[in-house]
Protein backbone atom coordinates (compact mmCIF):
# COMPACT_ATOMS: atom_id res chain seq x y z
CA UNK A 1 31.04 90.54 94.24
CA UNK A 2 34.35 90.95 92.37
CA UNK A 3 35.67 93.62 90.09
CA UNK A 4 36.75 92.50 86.80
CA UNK A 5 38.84 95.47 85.28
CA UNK A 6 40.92 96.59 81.89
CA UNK A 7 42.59 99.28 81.84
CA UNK A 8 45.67 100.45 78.98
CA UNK A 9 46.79 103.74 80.15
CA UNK A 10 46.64 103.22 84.22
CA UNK A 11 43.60 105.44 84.78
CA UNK A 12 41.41 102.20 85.82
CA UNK A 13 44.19 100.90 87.66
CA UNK A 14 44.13 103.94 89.83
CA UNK A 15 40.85 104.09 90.17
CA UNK A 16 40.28 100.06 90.77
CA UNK A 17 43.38 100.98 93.81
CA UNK A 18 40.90 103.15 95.73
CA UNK A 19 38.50 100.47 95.58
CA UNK A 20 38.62 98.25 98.78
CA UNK A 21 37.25 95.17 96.78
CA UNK A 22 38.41 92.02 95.52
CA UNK A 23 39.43 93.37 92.09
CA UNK A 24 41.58 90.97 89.28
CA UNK A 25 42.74 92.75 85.47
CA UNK A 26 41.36 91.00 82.55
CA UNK A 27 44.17 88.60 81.06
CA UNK A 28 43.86 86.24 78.15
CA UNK A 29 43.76 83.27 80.15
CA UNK A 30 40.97 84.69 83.04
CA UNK A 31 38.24 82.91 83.52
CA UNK A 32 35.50 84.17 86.11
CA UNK A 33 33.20 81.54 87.46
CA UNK A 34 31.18 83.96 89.84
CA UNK A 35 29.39 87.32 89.96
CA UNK A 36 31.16 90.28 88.50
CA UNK A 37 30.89 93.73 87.67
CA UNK A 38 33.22 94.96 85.28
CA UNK A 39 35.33 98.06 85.07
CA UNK A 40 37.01 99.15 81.10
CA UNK A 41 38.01 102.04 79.45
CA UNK A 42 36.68 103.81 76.31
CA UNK A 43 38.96 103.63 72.90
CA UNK A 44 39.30 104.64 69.61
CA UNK A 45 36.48 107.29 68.97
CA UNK A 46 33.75 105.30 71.34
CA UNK A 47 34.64 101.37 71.00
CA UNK A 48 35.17 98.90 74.03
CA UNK A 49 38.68 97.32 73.55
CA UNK A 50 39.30 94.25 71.98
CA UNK A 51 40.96 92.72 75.41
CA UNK A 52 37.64 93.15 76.99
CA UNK A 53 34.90 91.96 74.68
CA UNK A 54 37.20 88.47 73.97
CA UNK A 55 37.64 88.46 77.93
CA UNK A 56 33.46 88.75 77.71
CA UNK A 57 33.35 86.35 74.99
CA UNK A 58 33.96 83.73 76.92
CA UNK A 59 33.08 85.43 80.81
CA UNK A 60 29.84 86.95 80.27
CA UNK A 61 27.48 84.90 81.81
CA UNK A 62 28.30 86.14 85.51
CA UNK A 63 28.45 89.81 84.31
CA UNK A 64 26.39 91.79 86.58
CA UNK A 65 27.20 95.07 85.44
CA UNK A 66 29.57 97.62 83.57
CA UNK A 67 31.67 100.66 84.44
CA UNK A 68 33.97 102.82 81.93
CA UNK A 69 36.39 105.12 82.23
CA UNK A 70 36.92 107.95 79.49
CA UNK A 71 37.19 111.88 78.51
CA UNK A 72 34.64 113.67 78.43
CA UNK A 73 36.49 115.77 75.47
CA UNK A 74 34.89 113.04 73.25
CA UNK A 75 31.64 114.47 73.80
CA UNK A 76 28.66 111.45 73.18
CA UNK A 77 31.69 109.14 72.82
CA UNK A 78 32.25 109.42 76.65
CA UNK A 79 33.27 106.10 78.16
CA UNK A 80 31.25 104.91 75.51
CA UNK A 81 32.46 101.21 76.08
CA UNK A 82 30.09 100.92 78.64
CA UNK A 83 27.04 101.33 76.75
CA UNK A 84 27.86 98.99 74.53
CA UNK A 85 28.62 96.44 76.74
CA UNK A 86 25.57 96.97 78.34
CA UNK A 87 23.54 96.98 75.14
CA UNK A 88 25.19 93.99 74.05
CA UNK A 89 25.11 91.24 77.35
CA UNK A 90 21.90 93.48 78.24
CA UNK A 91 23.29 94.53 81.99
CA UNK A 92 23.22 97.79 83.53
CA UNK A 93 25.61 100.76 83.19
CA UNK A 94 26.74 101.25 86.47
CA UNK A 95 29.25 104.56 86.63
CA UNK A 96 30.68 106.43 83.90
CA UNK A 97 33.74 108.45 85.38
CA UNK A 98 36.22 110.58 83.74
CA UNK A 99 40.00 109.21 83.62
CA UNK A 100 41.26 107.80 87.63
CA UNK A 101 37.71 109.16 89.24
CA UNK A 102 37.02 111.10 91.79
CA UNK A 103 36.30 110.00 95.61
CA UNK A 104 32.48 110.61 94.50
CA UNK A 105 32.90 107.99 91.62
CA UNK A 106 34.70 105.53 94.06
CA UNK A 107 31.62 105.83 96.54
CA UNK A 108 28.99 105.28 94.17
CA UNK A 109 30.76 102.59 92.20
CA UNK A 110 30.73 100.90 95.29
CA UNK A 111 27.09 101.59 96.31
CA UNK A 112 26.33 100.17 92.70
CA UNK A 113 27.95 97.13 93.42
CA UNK A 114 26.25 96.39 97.05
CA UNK A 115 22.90 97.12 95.24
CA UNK A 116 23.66 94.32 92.75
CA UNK A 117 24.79 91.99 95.60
């Protein structure tokens, strides 16, 4: 399974770095043609960002799951991005973790992923 991730401010790319996984950041020209799980961050006051639901427009049919990043100072807005990608290609919330994650995160992200395998 491969990791599909966006991140803006670095905290996913530190936290997709821990990861010992075939991981590749969302681009405008990706285009994903096998399983993925995908790994964004929360912006705004609780939207996904724009990079990743085009990147979905256009990817989602080998989405297997979601991950988010965000702060938990925003409350019920909390990596909020993953719900609604979840809600929306109707896949499962895998790991919400607060900015780069913790080495708890990292090992359950990746126990998420082998149970999707």
């Amino acid at each position: 399974m491969i990791v599909i991730y966006d991140s803006k401010t670095g905290n996913v790319d530190r936290f997709v770095k821990k990861l010992n996984l075939e991981c590749y950041k969302v681009v405008p020209q990706l285009k994903v043609n096998k399983p993925f799980v995908l790994i964004t961050y929360t912006t705004g006051f609780g939207q996904a960002p724009n990079t990743t639901l085009e990147f979905l427009e256009s990817n989602f049919v080998f989405l297997r799951g979601v991950a988010s990043s965000g702060n938990q100072n925003w409350g019920k807005s909390y990596a909020k991005a993953a719900d609604i990608v979840s809600k929306q290609y109707s896949v499962p919330v895998i790991l919400k973790f607060e900015l780069s994650g913790t080495e708890e995160d990292i090992n359950k992200f990746i126990l998420e992923v082998r149970n999707i395998v």
